[in-house]
PDB file of N, CA and C in Angstrom:
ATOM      1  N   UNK A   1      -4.603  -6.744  -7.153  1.00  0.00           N
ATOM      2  CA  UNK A   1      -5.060  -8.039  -6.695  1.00  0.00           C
ATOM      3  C   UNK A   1      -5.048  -8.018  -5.166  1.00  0.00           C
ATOM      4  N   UNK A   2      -6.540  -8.641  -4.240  1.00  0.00           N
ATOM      5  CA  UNK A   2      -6.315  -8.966  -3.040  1.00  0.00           C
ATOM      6  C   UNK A   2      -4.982  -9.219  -2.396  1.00  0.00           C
ATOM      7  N   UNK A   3      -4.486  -8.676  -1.353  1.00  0.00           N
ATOM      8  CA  UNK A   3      -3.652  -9.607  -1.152  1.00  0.00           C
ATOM      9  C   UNK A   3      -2.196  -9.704  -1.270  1.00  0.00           C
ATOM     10  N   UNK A   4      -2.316  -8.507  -2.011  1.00  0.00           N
ATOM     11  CA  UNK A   4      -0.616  -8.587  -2.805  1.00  0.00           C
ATOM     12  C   UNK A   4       0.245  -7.388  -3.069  1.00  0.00           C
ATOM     13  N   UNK A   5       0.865  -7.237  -2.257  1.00  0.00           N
ATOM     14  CA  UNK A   5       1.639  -5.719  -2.219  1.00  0.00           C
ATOM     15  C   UNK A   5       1.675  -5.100  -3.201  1.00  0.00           C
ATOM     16  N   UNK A   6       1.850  -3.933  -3.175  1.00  0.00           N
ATOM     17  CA  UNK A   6       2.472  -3.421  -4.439  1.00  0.00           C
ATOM     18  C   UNK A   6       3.991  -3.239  -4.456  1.00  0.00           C
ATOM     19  N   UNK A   7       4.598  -3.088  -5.558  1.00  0.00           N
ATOM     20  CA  UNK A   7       6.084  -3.344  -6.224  1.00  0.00           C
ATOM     21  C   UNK A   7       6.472  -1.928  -6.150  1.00  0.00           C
ATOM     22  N   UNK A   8       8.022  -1.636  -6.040  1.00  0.00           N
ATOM     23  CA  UNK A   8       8.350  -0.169  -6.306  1.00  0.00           C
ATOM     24  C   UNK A   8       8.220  -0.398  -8.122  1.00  0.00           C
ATOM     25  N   UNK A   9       8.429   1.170  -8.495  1.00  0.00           N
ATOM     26  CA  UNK A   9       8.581   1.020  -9.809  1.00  0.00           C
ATOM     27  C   UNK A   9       9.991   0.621 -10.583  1.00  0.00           C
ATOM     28  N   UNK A  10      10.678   0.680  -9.421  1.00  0.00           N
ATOM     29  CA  UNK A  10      12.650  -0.031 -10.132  1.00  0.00           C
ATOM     30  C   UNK A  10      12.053  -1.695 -10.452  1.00  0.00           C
ATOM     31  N   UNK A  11      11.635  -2.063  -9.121  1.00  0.00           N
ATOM     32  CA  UNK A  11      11.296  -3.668  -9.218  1.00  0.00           C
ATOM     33  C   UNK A  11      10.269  -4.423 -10.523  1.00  0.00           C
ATOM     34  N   UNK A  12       9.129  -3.146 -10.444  1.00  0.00           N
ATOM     35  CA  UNK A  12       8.443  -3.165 -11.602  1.00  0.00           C
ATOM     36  C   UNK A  12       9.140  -3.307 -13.059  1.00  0.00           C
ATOM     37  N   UNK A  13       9.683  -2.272 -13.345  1.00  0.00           N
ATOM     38  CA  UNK A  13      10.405  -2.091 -14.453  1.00  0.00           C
ATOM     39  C   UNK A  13      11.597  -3.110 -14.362  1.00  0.00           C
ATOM     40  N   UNK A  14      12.407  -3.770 -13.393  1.00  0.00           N
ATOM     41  CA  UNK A  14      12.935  -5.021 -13.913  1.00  0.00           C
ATOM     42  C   UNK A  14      11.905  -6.065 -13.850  1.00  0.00           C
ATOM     43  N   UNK A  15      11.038  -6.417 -13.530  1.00  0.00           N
ATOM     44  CA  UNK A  15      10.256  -7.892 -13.547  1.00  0.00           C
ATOM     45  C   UNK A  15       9.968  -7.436 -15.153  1.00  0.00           C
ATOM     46  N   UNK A  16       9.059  -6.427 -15.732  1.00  0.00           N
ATOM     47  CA  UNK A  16       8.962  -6.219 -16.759  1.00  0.00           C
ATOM     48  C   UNK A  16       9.811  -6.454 -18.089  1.00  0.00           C
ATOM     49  N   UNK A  17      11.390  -5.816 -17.424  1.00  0.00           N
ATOM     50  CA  UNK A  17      12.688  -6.098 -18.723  1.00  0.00           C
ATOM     51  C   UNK A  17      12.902  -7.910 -19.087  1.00  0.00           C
ATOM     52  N   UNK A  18      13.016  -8.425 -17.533  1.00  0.00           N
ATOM     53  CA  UNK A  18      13.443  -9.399 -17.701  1.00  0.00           C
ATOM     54  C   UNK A  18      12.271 -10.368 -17.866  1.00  0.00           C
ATOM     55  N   UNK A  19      10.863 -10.148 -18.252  1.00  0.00           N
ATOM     56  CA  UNK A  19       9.947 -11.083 -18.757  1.00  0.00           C
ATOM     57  C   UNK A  19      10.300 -10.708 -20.396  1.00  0.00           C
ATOM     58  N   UNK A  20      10.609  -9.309 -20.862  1.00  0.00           N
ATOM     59  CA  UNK A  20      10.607  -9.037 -22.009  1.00  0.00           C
ATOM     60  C   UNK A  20      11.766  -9.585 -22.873  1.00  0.00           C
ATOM     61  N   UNK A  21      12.487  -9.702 -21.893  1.00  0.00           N
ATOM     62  CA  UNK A  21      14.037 -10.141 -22.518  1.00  0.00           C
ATOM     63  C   UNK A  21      13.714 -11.672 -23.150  1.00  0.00           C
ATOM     64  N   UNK A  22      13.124 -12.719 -21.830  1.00  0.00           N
ATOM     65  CA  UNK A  22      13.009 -13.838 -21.970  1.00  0.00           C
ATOM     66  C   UNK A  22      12.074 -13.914 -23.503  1.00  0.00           C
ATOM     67  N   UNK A  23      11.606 -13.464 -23.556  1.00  0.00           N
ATOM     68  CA  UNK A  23      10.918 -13.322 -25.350  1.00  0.00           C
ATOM     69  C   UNK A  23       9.943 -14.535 -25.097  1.00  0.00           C
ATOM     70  N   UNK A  24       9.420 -14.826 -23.827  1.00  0.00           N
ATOM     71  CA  UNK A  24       8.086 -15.515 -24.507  1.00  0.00           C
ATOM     72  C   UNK A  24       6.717 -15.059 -23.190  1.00  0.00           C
ATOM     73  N   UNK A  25       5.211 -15.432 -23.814  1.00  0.00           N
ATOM     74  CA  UNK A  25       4.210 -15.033 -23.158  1.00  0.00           C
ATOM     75  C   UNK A  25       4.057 -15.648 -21.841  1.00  0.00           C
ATOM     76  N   UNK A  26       4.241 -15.374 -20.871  1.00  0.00           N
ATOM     77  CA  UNK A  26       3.325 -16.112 -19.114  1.00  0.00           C
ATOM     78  C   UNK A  26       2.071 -16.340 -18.891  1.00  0.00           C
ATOM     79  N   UNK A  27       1.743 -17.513 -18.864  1.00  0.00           N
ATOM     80  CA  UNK A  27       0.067 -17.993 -18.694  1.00  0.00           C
ATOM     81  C   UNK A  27       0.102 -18.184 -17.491  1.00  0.00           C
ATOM     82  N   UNK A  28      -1.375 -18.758 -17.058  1.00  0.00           N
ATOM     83  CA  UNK A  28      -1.872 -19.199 -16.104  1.00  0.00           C
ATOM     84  C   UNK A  28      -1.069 -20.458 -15.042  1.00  0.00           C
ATOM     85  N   UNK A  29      -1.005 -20.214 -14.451  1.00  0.00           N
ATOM     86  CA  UNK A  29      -0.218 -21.439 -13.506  1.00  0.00           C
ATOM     87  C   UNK A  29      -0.837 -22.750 -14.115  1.00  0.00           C
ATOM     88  N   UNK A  30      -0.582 -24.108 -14.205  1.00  0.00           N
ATOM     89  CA  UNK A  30      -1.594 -24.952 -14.419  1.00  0.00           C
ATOM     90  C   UNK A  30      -0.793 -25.911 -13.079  1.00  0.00           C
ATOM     91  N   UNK A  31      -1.707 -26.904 -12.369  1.00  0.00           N
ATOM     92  CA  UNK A  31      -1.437 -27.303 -11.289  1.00  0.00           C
ATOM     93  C   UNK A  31      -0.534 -27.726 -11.105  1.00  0.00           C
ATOM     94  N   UNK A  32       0.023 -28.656 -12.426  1.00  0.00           N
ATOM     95  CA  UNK A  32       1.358 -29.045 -11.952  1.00  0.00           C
ATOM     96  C   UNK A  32       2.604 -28.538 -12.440  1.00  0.00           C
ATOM     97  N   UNK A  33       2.671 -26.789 -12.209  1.00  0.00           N
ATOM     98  CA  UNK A  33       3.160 -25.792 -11.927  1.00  0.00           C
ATOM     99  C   UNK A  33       4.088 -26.173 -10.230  1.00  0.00           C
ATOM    100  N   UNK A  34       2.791 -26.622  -9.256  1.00  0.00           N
ATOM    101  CA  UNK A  34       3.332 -26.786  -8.243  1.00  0.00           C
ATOM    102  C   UNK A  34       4.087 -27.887  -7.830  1.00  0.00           C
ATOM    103  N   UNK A  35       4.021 -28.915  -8.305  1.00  0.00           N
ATOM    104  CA  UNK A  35       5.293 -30.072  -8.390  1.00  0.00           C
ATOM    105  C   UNK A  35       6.594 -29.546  -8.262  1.00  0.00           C
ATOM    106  N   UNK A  36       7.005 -28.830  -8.980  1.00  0.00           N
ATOM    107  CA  UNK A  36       8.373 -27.997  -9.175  1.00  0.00           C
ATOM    108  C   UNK A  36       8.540 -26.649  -8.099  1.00  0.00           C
ATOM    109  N   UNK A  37       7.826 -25.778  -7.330  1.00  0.00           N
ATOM    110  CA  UNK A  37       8.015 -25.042  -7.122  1.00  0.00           C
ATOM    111  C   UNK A  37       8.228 -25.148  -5.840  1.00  0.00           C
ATOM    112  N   UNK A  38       8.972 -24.197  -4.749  1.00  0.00           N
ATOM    113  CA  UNK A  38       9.392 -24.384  -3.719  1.00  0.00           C
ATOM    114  C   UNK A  38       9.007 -23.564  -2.337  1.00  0.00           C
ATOM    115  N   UNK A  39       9.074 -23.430  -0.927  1.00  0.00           N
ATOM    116  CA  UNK A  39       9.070 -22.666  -0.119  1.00  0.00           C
ATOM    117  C   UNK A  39       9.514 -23.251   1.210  1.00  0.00           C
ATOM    118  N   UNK A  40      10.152 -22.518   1.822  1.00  0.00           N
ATOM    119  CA  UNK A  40      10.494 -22.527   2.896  1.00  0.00           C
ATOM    120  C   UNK A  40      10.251 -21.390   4.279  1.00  0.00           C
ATOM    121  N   UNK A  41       9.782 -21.904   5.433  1.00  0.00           N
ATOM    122  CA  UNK A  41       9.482 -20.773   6.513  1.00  0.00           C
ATOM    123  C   UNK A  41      10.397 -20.136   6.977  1.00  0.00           C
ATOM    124  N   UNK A  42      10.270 -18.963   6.858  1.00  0.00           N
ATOM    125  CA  UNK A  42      11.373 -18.268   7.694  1.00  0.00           C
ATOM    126  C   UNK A  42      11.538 -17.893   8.576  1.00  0.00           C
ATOM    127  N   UNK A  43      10.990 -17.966   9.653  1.00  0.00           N
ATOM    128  CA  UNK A  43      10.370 -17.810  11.098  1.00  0.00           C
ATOM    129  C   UNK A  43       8.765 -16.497  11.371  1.00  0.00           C
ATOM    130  N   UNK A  44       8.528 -15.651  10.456  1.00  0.00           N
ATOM    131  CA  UNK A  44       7.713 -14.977  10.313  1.00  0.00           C
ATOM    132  C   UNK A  44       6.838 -14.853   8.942  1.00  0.00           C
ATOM    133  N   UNK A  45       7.282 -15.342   7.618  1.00  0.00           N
ATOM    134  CA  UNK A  45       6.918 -15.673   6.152  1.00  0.00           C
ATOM    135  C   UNK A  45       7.706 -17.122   5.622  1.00  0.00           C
ATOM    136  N   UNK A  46       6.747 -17.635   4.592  1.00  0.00           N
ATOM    137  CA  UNK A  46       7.055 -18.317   3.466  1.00  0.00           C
ATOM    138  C   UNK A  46       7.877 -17.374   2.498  1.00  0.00           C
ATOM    139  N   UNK A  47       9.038 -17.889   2.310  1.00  0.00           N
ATOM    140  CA  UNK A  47       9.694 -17.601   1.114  1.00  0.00           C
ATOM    141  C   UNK A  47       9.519 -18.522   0.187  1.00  0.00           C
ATOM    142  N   UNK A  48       9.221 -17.674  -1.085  1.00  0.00           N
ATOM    143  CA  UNK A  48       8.609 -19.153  -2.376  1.00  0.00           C
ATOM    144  C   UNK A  48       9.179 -18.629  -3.889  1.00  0.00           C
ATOM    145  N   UNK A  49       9.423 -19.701  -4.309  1.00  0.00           N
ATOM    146  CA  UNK A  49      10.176 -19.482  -5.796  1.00  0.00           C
ATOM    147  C   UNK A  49       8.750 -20.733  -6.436  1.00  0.00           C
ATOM    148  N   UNK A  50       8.249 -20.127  -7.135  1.00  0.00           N
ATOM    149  CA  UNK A  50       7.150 -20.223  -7.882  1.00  0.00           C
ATOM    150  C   UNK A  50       7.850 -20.502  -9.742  1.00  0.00           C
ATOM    151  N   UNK A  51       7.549 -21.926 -10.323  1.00  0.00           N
ATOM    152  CA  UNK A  51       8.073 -21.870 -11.379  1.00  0.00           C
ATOM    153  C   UNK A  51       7.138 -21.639 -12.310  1.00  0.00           C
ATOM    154  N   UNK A  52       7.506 -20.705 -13.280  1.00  0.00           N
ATOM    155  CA  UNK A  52       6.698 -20.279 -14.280  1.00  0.00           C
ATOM    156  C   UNK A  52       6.405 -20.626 -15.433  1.00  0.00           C
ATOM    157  N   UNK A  53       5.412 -21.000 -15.926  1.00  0.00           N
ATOM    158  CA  UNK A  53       4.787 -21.083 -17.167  1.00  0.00           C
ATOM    159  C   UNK A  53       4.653 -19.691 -18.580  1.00  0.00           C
ATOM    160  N   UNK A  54       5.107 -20.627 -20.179  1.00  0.00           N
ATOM    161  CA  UNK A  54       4.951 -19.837 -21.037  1.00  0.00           C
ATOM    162  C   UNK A  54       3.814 -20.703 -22.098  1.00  0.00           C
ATOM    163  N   UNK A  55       3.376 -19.925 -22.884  1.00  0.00           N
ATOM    164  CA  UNK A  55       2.682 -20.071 -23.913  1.00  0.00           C
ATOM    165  C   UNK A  55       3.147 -20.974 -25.020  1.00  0.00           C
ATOM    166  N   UNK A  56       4.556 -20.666 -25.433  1.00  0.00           N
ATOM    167  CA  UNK A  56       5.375 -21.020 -26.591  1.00  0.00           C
ATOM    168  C   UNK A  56       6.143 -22.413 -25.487  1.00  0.00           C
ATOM    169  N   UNK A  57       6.754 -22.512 -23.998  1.00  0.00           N
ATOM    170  CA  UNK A  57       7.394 -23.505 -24.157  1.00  0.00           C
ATOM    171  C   UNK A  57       6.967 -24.490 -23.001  1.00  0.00           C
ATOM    172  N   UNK A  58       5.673 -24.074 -21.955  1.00  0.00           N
ATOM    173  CA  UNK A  58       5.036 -24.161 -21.317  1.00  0.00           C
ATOM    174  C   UNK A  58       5.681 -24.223 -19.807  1.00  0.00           C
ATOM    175  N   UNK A  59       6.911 -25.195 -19.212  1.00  0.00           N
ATOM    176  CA  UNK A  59       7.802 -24.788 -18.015  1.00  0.00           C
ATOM    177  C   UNK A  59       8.745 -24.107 -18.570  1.00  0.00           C
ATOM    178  N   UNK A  60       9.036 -23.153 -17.969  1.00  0.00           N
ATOM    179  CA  UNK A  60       9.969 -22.100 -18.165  1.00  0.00           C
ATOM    180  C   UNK A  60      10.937 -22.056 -17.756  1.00  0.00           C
ATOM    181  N   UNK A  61      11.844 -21.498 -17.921  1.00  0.00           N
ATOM    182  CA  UNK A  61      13.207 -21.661 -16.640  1.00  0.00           C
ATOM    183  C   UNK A  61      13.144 -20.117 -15.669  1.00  0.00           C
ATOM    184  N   UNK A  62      11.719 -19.371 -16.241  1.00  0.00           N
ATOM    185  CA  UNK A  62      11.682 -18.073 -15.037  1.00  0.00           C
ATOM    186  C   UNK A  62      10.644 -18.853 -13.463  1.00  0.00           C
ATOM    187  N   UNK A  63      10.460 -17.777 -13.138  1.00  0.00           N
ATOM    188  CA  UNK A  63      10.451 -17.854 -11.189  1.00  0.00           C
ATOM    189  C   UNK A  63      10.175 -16.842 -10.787  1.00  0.00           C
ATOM    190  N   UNK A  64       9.106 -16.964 -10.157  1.00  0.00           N
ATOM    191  CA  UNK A  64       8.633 -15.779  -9.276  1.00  0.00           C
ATOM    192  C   UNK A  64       9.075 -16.056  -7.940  1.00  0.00           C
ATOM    193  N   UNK A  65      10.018 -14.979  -7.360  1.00  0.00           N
ATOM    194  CA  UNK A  65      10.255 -15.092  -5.892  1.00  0.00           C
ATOM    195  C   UNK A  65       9.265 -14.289  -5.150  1.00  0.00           C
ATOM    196  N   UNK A  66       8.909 -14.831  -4.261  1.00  0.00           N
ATOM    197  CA  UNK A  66       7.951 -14.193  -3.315  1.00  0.00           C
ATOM    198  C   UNK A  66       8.032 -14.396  -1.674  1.00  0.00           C
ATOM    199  N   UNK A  67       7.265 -13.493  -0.737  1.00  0.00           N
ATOM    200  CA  UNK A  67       7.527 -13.707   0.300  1.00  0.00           C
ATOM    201  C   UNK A  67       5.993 -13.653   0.704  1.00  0.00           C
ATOM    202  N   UNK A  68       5.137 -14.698   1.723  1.00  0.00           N
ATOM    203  CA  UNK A  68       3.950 -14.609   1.749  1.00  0.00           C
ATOM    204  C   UNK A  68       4.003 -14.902   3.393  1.00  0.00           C
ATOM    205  N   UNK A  69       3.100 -13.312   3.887  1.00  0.00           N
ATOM    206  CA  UNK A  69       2.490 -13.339   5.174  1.00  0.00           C
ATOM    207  C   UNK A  69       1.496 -13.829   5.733  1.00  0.00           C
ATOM    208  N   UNK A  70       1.576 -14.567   6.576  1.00  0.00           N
ATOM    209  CA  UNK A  70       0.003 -14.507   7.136  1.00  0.00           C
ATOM    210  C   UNK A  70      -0.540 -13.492   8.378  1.00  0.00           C
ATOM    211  N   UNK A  71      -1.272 -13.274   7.360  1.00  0.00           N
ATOM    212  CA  UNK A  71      -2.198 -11.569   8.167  1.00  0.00           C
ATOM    213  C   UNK A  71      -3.530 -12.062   9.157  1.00  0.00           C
ATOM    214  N   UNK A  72      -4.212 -10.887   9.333  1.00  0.00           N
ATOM    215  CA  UNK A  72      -5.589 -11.233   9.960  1.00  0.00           C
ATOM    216  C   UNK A  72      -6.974 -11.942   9.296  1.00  0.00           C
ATOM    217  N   UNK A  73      -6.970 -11.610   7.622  1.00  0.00           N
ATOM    218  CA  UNK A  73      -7.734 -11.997   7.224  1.00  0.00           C
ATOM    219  C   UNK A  73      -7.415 -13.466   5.844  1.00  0.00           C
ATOM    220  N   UNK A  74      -6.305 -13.470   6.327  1.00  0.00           N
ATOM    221  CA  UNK A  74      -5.608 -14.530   5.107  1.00  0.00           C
ATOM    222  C   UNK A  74      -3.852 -14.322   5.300  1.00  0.00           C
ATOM    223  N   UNK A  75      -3.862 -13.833   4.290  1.00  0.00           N
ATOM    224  CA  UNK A  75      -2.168 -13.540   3.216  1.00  0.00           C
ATOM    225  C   UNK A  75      -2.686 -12.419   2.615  1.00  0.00           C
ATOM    226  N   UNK A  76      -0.770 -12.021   2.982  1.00  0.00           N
ATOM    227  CA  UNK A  76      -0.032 -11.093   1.977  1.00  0.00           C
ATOM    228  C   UNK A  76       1.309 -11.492   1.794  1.00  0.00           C
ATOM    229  N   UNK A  77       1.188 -11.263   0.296  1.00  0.00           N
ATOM    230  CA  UNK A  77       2.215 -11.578  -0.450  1.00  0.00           C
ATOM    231  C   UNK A  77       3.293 -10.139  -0.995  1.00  0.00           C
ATOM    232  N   UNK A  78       4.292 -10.688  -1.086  1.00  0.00           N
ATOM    233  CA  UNK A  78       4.937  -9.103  -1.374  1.00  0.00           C
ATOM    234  C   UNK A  78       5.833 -10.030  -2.639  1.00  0.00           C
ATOM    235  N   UNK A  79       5.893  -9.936  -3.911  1.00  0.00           N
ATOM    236  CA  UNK A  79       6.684 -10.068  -5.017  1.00  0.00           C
ATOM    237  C   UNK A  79       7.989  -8.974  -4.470  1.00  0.00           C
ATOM    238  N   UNK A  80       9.055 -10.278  -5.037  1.00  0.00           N
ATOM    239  CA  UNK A  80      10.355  -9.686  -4.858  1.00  0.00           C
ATOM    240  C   UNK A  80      11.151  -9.212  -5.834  1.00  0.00           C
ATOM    241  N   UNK A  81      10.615 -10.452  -7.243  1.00  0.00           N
ATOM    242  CA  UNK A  81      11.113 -10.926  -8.707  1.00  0.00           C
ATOM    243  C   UNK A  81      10.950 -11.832  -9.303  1.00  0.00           C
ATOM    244  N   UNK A  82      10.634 -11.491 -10.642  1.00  0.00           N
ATOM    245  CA  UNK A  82      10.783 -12.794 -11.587  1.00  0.00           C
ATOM    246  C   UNK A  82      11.751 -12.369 -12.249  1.00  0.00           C
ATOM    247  N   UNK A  83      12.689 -13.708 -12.412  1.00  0.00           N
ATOM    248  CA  UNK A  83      13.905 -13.878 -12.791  1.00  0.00           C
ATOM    249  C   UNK A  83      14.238 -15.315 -13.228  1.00  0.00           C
ATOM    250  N   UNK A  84      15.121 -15.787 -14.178  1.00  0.00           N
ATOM    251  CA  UNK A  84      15.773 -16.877 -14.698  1.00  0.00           C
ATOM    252  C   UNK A  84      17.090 -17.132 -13.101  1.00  0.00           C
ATOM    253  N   UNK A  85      17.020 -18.137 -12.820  1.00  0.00           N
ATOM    254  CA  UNK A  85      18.110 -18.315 -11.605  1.00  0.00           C
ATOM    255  C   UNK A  85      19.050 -19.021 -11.947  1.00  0.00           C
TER     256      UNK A  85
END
């Protein structure tokens, strides 16, 4: 995806365990996804905890942490984790 770092494969393989663990499917953001979700500047990026959506229970109690740059032609985003907090 535009835009969006790539992950080592440790980070990979936990975002992966711990979506698998949680035992249900991740959809599409739907807008008011963003009501709930958070960020704060950190003097050079947005740090953002993004709350996540499932199929089976629709708000989730997972979270995407992220850190989002602004570059020359937009953003970059670098995923840190999704995780239950």
């Amino acid at each position: 995806m535009e835009g969006v770092l790539e992950v080592s494969n440790e980070t990979a393989a936990q975002i992966k365990g711990y979506i698998a663990d949680y035992g249900c499917t991740l959809i599409e953001l739907p807008p008011e996804s963003w009501d709930t979700s958070v960020c704060i500047f950190m003097k050079s990026y947005w740090s953002v905890m993004i709350d996540l959506w499932t199929k089976e229970e629709g708000p989730s109690d997972l979270v995407l942490s992220a850190h989002v740059f602004e570059v020359e032609n937009g953003y970059s985003i670098k995923i840190e984790l999704v995780y239950v907090p």
